[in-house]
Protein backbone atom coordinates (compact mmCIF):
# COMPACT_ATOMS: atom_id res chain seq x y z
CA UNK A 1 1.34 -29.14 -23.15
CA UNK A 2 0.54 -29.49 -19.94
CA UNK A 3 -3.02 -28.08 -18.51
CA UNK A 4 -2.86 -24.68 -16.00
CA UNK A 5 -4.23 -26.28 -12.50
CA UNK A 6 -7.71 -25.01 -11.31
CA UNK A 7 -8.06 -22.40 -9.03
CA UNK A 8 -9.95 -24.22 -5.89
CA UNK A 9 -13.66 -23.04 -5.19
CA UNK A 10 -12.90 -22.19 -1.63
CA UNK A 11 -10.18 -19.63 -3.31
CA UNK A 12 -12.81 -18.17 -6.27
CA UNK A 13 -15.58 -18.08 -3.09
CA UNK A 14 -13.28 -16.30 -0.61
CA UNK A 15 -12.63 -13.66 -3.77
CA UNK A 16 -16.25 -13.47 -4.44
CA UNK A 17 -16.94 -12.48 -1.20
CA UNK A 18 -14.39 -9.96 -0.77
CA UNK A 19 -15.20 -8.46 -3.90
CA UNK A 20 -18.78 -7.68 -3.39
CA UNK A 21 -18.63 -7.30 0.43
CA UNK A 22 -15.19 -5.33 0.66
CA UNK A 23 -13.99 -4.47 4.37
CA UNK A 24 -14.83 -1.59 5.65
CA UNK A 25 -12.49 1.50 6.08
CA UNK A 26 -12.53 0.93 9.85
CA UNK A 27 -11.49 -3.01 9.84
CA UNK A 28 -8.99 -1.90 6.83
CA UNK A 29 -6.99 0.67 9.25
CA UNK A 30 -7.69 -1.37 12.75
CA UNK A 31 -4.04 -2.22 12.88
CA UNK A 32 -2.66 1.07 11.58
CA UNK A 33 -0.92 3.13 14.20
CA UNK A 34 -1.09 7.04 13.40
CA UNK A 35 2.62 9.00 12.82
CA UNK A 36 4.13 9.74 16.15
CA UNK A 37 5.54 13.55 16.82
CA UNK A 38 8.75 12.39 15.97
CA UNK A 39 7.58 10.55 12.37
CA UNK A 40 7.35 11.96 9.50
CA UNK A 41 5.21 11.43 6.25
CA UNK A 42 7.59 11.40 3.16
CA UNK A 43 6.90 10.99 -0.66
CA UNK A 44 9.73 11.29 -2.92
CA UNK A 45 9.60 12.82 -5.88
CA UNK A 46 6.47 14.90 -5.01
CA UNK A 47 6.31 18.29 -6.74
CA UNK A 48 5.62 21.39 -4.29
CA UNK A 49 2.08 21.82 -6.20
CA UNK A 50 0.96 17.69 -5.58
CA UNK A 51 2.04 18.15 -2.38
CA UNK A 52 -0.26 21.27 -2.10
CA UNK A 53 -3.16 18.70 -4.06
CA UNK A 54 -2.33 15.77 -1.32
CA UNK A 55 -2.76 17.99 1.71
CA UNK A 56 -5.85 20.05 -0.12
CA UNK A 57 -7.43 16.16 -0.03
CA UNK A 58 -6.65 15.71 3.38
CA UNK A 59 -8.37 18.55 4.70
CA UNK A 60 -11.75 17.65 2.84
């Protein structure tokens, strides 16, 4: 049987870090453009009253 290879310190540091010190929302969306007029925001399969939930959230 042959042995699983080690994860690398640098990669169990790097995870570490992120864990504890997450990003914050503002560095997490930095490269998110919003929906343009002619875009729309689609979720299939959505019931009429989670859509009603989902925009409900939005608003708050």
């Amino acid at each position: 049987m042959t042995p699983e290879p080690a994860a690398s310190n640098d990669h169990i540091e790097r995870a570490n870090t992120q864990f504890w010190n997450p990003p914050s929302l503002e560095e997490l969306m930095a490269d998110v453009a919003p929906l343009k007029s002619n875009e729309h925001f689609d979720i299939p399969d959505v019931t009429e009253e989670e859509w009603d939930a989902f925009m409900a959230a939005l608003d708050e």
